[in-house]
Structure formats: C-alpha cells, structure tokens
C-alpha atoms as a PDB file:
ATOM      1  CA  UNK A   1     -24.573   9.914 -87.908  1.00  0.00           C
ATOM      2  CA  UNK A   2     -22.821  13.251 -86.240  1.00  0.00           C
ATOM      3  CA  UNK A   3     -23.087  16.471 -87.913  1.00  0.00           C
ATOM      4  CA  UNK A   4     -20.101  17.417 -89.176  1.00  0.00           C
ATOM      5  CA  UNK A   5     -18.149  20.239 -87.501  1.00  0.00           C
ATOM      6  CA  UNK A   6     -18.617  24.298 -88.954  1.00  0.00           C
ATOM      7  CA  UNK A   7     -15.438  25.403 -89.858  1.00  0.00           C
ATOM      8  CA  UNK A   8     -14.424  28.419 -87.613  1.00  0.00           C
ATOM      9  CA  UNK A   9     -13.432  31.661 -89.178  1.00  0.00           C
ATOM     10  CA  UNK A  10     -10.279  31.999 -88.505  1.00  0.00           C
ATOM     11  CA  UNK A  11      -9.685  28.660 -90.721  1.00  0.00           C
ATOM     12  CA  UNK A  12     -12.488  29.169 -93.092  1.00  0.00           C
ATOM     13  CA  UNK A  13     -10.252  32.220 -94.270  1.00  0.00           C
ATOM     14  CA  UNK A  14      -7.030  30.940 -94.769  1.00  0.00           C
ATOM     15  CA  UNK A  15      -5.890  30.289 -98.488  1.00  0.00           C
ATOM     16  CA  UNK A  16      -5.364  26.512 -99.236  1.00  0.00           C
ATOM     17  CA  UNK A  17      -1.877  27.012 -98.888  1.00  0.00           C
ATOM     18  CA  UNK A  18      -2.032  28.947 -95.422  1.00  0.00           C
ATOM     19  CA  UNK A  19      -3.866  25.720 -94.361  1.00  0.00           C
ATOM     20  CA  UNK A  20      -1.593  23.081 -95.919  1.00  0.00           C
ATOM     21  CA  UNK A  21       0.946  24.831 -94.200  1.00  0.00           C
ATOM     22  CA  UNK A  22      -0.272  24.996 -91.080  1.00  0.00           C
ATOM     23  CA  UNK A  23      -1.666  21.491 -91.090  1.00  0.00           C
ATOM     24  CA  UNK A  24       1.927  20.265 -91.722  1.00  0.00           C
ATOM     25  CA  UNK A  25       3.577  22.165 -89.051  1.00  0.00           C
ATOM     26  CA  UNK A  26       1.167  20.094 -86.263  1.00  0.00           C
ATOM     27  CA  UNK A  27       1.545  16.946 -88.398  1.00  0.00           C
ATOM     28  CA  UNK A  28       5.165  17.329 -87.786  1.00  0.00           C
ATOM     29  CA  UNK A  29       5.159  19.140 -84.088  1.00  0.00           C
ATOM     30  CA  UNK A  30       2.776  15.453 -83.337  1.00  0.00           C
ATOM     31  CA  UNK A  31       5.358  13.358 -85.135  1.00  0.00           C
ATOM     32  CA  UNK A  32       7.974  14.780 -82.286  1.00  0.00           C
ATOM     33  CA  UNK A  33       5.864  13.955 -79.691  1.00  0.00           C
ATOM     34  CA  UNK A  34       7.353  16.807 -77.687  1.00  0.00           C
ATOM     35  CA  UNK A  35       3.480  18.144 -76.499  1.00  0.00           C
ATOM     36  CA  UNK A  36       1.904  17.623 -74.024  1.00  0.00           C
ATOM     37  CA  UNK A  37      -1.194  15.661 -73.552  1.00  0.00           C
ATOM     38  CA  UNK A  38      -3.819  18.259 -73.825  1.00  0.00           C
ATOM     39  CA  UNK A  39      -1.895  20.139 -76.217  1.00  0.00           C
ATOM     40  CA  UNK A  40      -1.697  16.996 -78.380  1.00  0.00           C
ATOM     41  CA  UNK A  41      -5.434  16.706 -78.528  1.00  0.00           C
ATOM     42  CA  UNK A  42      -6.318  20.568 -79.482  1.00  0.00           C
ATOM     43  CA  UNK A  43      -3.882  20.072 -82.258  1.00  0.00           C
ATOM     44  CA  UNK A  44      -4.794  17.049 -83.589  1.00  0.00           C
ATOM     45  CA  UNK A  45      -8.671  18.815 -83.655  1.00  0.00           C
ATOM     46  CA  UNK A  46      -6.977  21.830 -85.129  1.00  0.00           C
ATOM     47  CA  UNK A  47      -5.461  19.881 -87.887  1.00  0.00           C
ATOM     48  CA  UNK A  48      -8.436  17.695 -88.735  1.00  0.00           C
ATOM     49  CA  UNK A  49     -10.702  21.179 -89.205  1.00  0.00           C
ATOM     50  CA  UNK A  50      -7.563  22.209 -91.272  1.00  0.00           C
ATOM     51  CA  UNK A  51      -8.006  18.779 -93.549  1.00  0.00           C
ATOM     52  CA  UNK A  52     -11.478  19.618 -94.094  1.00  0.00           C
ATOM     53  CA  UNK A  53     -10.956  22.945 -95.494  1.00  0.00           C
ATOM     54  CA  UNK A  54      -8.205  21.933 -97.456  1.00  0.00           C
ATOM     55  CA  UNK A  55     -10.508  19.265 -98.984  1.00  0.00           C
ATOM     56  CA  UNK A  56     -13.433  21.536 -99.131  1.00  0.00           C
ATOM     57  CA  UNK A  57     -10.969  23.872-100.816  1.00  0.00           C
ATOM     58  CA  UNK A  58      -9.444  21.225-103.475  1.00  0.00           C
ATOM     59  CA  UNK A  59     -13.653  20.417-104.294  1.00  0.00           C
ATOM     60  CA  UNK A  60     -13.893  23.999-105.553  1.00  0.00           C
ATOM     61  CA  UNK A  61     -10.883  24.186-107.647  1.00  0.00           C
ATOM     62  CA  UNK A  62     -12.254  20.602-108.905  1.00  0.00           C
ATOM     63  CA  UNK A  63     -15.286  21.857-110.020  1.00  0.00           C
ATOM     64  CA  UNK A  64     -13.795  25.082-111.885  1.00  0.00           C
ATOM     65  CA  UNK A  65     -11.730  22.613-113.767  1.00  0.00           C
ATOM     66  CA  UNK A  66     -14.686  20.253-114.450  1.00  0.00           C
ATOM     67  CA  UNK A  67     -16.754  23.332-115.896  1.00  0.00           C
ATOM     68  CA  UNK A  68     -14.315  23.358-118.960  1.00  0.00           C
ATOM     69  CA  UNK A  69     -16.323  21.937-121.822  1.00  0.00           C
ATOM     70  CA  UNK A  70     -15.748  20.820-125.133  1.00  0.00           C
ATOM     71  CA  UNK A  71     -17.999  21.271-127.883  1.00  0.00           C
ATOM     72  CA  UNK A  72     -19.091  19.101-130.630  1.00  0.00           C
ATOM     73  CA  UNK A  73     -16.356  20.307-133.300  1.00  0.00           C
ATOM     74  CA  UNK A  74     -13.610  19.219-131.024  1.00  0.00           C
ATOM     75  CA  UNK A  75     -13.179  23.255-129.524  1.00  0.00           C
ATOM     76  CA  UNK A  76     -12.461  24.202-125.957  1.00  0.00           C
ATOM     77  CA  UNK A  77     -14.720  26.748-124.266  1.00  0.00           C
ATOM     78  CA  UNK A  78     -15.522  27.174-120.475  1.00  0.00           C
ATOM     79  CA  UNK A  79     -18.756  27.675-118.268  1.00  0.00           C
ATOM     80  CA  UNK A  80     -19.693  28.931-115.477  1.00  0.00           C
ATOM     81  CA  UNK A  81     -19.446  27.097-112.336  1.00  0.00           C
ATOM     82  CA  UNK A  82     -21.821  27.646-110.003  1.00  0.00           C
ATOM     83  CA  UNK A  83     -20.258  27.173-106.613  1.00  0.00           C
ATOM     84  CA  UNK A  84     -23.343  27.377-104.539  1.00  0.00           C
END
C-alpha cells in the first residue's frame, strides 16, 4: 500500500474554508478545460492534497463535537478532546 502524501505547509495552514475555497476554484478552472495539459495535472494534485486537509480538518471538528457527553441524570457537560 503507498504512504500517503505529507501535507505541505503552505496547505497544512490554510483554514478549512481557505481550502474549500481554493479546492473549488481548480474543481471549476478543470471543469472548463481551458488548461493545459501539465497544468491540468499539478492542479488536479493540488486539489487532491487540498481534499485531504479539508477531510483531515472536518475529523477534528468531528471529534470536538463527539467529546460532548451526557451524564447519567440526562445533563450536558463537555470533555476534553485530545487531538493527538
């Protein structure tokens, strides 16, 4: 199985929606089909690191939510999530 690519730093830092909206404008500059070749393929890779931070983003904000707990006498309370 291939190791997954590291996430350069210039992606790892964007905000989920600085991604998203990146990762939309090559969806829709590919949907156009107005790139070249070469240009096609580095933004196509571009946008599937983009995906995976996005997801690796949405994981996060899943677990915060999942750390809310309820206790036995029906109250809400929260808990730490350890992200690491």
């Amino acid at each position: 199985m291939a190791k997954e690519p590291t996430l350069p730093k210039d992606i790892s830092s964007l905000s989920f929606e600085d991604a998203l909206k990146e990762l939309e404008g090559i969806v829709q500059q590919l949907e156009r089909g107005q790139v070249k070749l070469d240009e096609a393929i580095s933004a196509y890779e571009r946008g599937a690191l983009l995906k995976k931070h996005c997801e690796q983003k949405l994981a996060e904000a899943k677990m915060k939510v999942e750390k809310i707990v309820f206790s036995a006498d029906g109250s809400v309370g929260t808990q730490p999530a350890d992200l690491n």
